[in-house]
N, C-alpha and C. Protein backbone atom coordinates (compact mmCIF):
# COMPACT_ATOMS: atom_id res chain seq x y z
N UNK A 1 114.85 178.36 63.09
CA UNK A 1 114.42 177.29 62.21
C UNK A 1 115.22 176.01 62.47
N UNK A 2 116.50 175.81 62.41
CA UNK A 2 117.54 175.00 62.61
C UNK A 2 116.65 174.25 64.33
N UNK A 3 116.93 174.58 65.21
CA UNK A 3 116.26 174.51 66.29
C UNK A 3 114.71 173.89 66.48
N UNK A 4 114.11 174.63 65.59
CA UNK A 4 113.02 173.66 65.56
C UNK A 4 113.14 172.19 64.59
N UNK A 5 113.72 172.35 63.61
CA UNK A 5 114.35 171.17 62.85
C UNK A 5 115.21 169.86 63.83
N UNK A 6 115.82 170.52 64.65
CA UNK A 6 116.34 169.55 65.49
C UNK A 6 115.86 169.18 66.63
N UNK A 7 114.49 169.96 67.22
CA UNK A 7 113.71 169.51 68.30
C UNK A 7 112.67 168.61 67.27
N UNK A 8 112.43 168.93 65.97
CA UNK A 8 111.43 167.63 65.16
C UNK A 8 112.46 166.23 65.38
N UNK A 9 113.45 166.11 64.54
CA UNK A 9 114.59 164.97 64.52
C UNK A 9 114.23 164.64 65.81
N UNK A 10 114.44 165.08 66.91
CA UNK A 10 114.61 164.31 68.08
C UNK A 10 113.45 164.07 68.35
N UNK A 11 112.69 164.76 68.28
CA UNK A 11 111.05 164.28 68.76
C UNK A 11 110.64 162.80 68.28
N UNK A 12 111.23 162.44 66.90
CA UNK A 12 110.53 161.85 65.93
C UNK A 12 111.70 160.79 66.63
N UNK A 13 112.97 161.12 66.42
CA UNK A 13 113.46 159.91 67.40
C UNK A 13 113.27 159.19 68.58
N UNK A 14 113.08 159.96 69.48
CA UNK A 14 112.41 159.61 70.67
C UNK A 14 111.54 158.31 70.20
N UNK A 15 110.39 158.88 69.37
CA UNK A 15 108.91 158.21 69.22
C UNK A 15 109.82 156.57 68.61
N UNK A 16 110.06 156.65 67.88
CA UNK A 16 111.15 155.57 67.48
C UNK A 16 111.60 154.96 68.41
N UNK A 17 112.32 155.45 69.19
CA UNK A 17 113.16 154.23 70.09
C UNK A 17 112.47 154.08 71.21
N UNK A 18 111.02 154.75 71.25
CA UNK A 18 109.86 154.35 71.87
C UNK A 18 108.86 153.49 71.40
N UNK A 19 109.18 153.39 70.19
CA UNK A 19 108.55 152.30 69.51
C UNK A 19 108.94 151.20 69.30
N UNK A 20 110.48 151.15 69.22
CA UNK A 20 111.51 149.92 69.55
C UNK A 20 111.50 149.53 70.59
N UNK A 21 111.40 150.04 71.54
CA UNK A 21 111.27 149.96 73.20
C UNK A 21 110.12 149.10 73.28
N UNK A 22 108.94 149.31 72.58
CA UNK A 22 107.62 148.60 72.99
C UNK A 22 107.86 147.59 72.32
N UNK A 23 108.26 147.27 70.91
CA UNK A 23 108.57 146.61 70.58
C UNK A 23 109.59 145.02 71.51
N UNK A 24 110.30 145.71 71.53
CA UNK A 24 111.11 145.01 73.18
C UNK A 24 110.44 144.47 73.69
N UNK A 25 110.03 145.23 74.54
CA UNK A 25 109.35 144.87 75.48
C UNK A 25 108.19 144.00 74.95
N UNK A 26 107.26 144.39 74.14
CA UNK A 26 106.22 143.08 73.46
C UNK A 26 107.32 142.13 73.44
N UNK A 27 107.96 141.34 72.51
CA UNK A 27 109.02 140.29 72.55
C UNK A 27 109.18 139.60 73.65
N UNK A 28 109.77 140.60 74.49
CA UNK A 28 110.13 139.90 75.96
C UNK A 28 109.03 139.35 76.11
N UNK A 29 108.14 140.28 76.57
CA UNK A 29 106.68 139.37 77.03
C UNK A 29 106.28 138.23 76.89
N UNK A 30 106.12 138.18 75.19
CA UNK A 30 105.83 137.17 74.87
C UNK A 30 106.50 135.87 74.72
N UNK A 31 108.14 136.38 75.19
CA UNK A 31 109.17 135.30 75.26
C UNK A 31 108.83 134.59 76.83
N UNK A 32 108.46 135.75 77.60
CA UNK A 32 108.21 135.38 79.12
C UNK A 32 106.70 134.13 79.34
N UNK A 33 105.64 135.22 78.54
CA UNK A 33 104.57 134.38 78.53
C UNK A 33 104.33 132.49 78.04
N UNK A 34 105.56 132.67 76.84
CA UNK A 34 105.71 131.32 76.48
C UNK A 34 106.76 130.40 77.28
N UNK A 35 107.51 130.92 77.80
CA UNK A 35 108.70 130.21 78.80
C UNK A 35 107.46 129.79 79.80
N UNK A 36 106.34 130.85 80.31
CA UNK A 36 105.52 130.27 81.34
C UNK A 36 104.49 129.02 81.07
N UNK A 37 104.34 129.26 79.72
CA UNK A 37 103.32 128.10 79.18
C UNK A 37 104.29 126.91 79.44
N UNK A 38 105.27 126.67 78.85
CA UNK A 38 106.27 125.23 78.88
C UNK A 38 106.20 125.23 80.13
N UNK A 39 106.95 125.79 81.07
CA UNK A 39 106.65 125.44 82.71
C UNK A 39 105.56 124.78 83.03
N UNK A 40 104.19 125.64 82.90
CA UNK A 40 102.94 124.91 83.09
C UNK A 40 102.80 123.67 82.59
N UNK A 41 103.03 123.25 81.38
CA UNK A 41 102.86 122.00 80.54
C UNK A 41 104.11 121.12 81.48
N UNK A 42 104.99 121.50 81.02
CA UNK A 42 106.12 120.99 82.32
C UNK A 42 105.41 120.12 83.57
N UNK A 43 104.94 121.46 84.20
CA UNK A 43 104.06 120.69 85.88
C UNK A 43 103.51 119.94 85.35
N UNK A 44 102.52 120.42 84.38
CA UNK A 44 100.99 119.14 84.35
C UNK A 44 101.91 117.58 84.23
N UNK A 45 102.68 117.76 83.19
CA UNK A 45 103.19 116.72 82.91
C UNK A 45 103.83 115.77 83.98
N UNK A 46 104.78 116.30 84.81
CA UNK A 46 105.35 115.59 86.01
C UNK A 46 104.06 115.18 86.77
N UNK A 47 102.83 116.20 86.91
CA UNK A 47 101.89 116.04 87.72
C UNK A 47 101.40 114.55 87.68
N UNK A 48 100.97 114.48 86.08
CA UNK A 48 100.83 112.77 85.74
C UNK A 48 101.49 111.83 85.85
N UNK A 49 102.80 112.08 85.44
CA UNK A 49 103.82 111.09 85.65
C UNK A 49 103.54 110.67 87.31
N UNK A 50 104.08 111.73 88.13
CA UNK A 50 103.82 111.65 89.61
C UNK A 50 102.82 110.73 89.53
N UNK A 51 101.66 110.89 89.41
CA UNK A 51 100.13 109.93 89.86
C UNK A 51 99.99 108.73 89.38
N UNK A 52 100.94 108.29 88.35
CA UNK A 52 101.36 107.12 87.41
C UNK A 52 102.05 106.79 88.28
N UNK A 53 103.11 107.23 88.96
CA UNK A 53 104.24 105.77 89.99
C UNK A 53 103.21 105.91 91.15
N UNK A 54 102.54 106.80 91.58
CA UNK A 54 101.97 106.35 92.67
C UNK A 54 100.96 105.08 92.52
N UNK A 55 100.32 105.48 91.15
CA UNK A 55 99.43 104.45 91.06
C UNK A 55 100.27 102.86 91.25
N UNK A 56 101.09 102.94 90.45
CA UNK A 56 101.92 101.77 89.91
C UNK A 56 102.41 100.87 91.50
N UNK A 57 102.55 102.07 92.62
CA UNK A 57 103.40 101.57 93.73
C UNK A 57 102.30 101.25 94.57
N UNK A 58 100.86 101.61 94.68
CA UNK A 58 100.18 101.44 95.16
C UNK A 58 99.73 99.40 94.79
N UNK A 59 99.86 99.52 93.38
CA UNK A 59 98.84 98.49 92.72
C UNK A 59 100.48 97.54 92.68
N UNK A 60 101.42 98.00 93.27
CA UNK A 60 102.27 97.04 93.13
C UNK A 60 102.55 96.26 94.83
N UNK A 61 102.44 97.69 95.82
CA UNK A 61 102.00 96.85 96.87
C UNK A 61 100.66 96.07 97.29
N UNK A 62 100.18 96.56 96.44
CA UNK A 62 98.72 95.61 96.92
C UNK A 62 99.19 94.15 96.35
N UNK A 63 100.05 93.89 94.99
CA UNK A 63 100.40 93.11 94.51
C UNK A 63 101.03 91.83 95.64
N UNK A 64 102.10 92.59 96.27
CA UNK A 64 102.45 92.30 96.87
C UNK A 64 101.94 91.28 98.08
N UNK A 65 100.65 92.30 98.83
CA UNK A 65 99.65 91.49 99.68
C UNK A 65 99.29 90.51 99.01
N UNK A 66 98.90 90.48 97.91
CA UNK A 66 98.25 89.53 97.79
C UNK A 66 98.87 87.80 97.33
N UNK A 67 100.25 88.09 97.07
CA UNK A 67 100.89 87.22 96.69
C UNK A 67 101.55 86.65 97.95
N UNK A 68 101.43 87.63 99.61
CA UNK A 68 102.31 87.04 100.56
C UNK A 68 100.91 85.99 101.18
N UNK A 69 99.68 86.71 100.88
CA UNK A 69 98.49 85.99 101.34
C UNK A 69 98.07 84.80 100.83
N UNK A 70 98.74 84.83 99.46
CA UNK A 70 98.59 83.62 98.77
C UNK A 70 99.87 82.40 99.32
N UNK A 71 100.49 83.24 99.79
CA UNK A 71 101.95 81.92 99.80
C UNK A 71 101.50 81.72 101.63
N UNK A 72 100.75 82.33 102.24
CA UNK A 72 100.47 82.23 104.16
C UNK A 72 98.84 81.15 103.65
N UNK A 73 98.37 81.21 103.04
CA UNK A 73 97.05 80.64 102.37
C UNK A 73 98.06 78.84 102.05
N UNK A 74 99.23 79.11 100.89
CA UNK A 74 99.80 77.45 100.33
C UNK A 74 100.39 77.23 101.51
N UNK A 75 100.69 77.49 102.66
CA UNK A 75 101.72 76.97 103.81
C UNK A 75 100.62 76.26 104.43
N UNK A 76 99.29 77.32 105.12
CA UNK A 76 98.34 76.64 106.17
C UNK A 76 97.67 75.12 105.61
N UNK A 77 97.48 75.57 104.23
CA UNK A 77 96.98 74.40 103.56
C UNK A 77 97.65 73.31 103.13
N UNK A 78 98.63 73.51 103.20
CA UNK A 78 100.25 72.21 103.22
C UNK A 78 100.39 72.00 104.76
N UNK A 79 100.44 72.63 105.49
CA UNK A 79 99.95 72.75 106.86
C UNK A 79 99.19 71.48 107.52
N UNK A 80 98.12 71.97 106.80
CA UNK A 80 96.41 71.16 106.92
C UNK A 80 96.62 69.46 106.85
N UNK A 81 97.26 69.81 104.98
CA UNK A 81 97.93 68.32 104.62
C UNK A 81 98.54 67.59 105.29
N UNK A 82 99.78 68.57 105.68
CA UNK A 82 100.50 67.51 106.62
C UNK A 82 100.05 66.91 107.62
N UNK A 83 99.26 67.41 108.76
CA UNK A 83 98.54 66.71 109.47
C UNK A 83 97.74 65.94 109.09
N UNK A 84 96.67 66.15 108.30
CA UNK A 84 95.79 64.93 107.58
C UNK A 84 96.45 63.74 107.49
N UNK A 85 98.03 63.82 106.44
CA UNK A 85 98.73 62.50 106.34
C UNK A 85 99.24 61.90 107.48
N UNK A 86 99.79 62.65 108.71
CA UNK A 86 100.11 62.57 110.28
C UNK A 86 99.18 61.53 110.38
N UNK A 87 98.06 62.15 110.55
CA UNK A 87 96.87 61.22 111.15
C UNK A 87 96.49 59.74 110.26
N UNK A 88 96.31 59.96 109.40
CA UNK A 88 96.30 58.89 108.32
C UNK A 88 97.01 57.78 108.97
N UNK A 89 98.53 57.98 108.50
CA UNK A 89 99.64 57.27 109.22
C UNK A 89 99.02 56.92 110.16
N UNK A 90 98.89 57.52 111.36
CA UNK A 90 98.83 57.21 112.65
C UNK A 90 97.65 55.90 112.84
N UNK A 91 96.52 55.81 112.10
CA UNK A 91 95.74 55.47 112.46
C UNK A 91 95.96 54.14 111.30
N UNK A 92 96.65 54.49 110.15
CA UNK A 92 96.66 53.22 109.81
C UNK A 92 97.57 52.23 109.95
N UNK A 93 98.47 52.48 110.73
CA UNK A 93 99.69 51.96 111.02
C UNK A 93 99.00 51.38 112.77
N UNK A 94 98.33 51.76 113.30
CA UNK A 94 98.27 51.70 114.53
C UNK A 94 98.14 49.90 114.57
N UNK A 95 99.23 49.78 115.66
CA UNK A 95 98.17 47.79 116.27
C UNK A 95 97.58 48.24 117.42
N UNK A 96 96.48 47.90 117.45
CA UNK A 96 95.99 47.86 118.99
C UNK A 96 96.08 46.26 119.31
N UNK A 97 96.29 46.41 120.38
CA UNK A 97 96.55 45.25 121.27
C UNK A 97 95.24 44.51 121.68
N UNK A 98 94.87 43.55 122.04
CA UNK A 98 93.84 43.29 122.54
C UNK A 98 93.72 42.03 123.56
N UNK A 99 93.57 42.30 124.62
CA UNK A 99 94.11 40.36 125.36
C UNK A 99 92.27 39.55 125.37
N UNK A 100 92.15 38.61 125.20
CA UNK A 100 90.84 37.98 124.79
C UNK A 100 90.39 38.10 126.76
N UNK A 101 89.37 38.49 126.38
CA UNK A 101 88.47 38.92 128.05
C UNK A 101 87.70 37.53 128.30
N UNK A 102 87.91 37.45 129.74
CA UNK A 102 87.23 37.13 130.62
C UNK A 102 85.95 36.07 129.64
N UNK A 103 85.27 37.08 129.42
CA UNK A 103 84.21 36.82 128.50
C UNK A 103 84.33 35.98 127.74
N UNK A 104 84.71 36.55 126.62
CA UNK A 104 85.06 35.70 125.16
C UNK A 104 85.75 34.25 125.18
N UNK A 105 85.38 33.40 126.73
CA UNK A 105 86.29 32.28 126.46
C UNK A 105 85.13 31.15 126.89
């Protein structure tokens, strides 16, 4: 009797610290499963960030072009000017000479 009394106790213990055990183990799991969710949210998150400076570096070098194209655009056309006034000058400043011909006397 004793014997079977103490193969019940242990039986029934067993089931217990087999039930604590699953217990455990559920926990863990679900400690694991949620550590994996934050990771994931984690990536996505850098993922965007990431595509945000790219965007930003993209639309900042284009920025770029377009402001060196604008300042190669104010040079040719100050450029342009300057010669225009060159010529200006030139032509209004010019004496031509003239000796009275042959002709004209």
């Amino acid at each position: 009797y004793q014997r079977r009394v103490r193969d019940l106790k242990l039986a029934e213990h067993a089931r217990q610290l087999a039930r604590l055990r699953g217990a455990q183990i559920e926990t863990l799991v679900d400690t694991q499963l949620a550590q994996m969710n934050d990771l994931l949210k984690k990536k996505e998150d850098f993922k965007k960030q990431r595509q945000k400076i790219e965007i930003d570096f993209v639309l900042s070098k284009h920025e770029l072009e377009i402001r060196h194209t604008e300042a190669h655009d104010t040079q040719t056309t100050t450029s342009w000017q300057d010669q225009q006034n060159i010529k200006n000058v030139q032509y209004e400043n010019c004496l031509l000479y003239t000796s009275p011909s042959p002709r004209d006397r």
